[in-house]
Protein backbone atom coordinates (compact mmCIF):
# COMPACT_ATOMS: atom_id res chain seq x y z
CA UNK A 1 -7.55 -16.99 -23.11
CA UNK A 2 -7.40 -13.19 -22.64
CA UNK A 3 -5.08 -10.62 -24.56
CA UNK A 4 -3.15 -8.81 -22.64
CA UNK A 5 -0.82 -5.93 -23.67
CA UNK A 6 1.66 -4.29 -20.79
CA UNK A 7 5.19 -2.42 -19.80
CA UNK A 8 7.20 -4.46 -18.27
CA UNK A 9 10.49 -2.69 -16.55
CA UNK A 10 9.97 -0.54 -19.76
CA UNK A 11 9.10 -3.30 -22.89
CA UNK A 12 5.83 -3.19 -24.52
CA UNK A 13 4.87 -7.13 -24.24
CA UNK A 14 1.72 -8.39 -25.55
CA UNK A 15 0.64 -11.88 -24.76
CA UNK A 16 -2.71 -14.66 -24.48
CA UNK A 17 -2.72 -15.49 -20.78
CA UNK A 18 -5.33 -17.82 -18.97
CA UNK A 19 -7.84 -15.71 -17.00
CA UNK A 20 -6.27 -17.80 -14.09
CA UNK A 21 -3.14 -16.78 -14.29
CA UNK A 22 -1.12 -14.51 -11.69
CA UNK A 23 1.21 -11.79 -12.61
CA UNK A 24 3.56 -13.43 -10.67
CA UNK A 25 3.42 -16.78 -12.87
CA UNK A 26 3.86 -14.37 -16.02
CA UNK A 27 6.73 -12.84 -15.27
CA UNK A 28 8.76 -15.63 -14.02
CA UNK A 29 7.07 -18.68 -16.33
CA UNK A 30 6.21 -16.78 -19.05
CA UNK A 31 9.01 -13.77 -19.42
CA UNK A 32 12.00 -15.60 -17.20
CA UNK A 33 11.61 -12.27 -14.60
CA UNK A 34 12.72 -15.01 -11.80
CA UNK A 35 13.25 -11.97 -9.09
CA UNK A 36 9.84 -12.11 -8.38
CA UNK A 37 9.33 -14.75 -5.88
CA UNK A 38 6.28 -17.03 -4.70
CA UNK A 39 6.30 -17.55 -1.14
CA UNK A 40 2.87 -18.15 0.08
CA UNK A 41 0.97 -17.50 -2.94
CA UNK A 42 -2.20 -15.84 -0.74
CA UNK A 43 -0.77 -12.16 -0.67
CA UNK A 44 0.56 -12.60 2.83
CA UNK A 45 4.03 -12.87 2.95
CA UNK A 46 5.42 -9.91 0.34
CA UNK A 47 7.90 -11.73 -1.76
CA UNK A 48 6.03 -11.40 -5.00
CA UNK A 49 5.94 -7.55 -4.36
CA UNK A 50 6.52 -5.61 -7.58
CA UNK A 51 4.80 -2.66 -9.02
CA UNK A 52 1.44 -2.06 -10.95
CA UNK A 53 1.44 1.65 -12.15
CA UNK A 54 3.86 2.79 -9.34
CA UNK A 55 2.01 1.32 -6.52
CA UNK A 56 3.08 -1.78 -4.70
CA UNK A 57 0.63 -4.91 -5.67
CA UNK A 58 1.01 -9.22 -4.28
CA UNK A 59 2.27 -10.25 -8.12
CA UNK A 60 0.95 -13.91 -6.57
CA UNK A 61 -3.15 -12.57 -5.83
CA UNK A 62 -2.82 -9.81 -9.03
CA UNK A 63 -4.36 -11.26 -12.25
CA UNK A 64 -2.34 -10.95 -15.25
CA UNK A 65 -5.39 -9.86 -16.74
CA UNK A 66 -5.58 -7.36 -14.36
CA UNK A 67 -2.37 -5.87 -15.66
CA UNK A 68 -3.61 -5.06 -19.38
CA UNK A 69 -3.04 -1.58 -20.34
CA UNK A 70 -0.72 -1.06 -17.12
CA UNK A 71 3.15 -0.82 -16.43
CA UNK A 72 5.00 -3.10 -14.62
CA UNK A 73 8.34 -2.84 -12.48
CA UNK A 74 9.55 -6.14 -11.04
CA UNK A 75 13.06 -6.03 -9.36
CA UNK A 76 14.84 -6.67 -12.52
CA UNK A 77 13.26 -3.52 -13.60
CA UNK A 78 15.08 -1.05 -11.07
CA UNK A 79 18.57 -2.41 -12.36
CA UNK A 80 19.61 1.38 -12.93
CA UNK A 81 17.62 3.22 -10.83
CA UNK A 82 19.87 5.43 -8.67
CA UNK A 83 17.15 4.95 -5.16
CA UNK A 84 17.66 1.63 -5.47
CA UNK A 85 21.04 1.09 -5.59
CA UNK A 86 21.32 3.23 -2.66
CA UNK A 87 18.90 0.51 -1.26
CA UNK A 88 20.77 -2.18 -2.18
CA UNK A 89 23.98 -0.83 -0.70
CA UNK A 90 22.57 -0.14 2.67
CA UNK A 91 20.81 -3.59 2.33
CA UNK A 92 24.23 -5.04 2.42
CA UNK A 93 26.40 -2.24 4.81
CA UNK A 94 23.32 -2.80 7.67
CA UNK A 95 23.48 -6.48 7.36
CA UNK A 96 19.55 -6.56 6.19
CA UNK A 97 20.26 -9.61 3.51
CA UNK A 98 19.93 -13.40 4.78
CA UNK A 99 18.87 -15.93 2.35
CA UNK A 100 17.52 -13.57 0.03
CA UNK A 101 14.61 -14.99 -0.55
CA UNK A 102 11.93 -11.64 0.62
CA UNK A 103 14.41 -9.42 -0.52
CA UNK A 104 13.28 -8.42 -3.63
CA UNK A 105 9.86 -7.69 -2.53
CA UNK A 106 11.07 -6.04 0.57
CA UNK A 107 13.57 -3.82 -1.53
CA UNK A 108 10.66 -2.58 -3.37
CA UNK A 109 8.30 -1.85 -0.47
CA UNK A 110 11.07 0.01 1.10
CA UNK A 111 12.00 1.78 -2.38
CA UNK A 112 8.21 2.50 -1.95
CA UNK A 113 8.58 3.91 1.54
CA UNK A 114 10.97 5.87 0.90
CA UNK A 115 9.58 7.32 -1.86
CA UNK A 116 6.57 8.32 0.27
CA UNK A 117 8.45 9.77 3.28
CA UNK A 118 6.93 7.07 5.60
CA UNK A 119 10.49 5.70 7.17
CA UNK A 120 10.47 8.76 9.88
CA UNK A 121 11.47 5.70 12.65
CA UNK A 122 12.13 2.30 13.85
CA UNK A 123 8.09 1.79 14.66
CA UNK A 124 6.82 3.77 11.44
CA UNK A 125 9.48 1.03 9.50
CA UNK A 126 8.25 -1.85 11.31
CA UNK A 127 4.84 -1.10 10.46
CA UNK A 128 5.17 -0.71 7.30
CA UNK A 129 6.95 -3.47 6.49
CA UNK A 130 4.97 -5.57 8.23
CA UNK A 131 3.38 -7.46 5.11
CA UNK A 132 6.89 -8.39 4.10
CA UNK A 133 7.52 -11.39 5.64
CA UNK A 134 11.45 -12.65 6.46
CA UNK A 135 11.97 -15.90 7.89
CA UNK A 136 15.75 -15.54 8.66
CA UNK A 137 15.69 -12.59 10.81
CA UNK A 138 14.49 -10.40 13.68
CA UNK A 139 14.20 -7.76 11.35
CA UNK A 140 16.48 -5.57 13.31
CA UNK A 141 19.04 -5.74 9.92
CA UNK A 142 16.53 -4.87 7.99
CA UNK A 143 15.41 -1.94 9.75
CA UNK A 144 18.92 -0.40 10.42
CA UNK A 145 19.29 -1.49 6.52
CA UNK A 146 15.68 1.06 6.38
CA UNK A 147 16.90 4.06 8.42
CA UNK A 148 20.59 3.56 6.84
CA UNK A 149 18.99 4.07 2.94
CA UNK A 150 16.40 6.79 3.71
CA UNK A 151 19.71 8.72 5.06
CA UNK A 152 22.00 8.16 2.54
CA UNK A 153 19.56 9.16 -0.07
CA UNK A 154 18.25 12.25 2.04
CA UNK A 155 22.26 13.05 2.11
CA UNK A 156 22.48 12.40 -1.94
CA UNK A 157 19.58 14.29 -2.32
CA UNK A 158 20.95 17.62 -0.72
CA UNK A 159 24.15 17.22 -2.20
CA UNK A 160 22.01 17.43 -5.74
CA UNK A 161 20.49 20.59 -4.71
């Protein structure tokens, strides 16, 4: 057993984990942060995407160990964070939601993109999304869902200036 002492979506938590066990497993097992889902559990698919000191990590290949010291933002995390809700909207107004399944690691990745100015078009979107894997769509939803949020948060941007 290793201590472990982290932020999670802003509370200090201190814990004994297994040296075994993934971030993902903590969070959902250990803290009831079910948002974070296991998919494929080898880092492939995206749905256990959450963040490890602002940068987007597999929760499912990331140690909990790994996380001591660290902050961690799992969807439950951006519950009032103005981006994302902007994200979520267009999610639903592009028709980018199916079973919902990748969604919450897709709505960070693109939260991420966004964030980084990397959504300039339909290819740039596509690529980097592609380690977010959706089994319910041809992805066209979610990359009108893409374009619609970097848009509407360029437009809320300007209108803050």
């Amino acid at each position: 057993m290793i201590d472990v002492k982290m932020k999670v979506n802003g509370r200090d938590l201190a814990a004994q984990v297994d040296d075994r066990l993934s971030l993902a497993d903590f969070l959902r097992d250990r803290n009831d942060l079910t948002g974070t889902h296991l998919g494929c559990e080898h880092g492939v698919c995206g749905a256990c995407t959450l963040l490890l000191d602002g940068e987007p990590v597999r929760g499912c290949i990331t140690l909990a160990a790994a996380a001591d010291g660290c902050e961690v933002t799992s969807i439950e995390g951006f519950e009032h964070d103005p981006m994302m809700a902007v994200i979520r909207q267009a999610f639903r107004d592009g028709h980018g939601l199916q079973c919902g399944f990748c969604t919450p690691g897709m709505l960070i990745m693109v939260r991420d993109m966004i964030q980084r100015g990397v959504c300039s078009g339909e290819a740039a979107i596509r690529l980097e999304l592609s380690g977010n894997i959706c089994r319910c769509t041809g992805y066209q939803g979610i990359v009108d869902s893409v374009l619609l949020a970097r848009d509407r948060w360029a437009e809320q941007q300007k209108a803050a200036e």
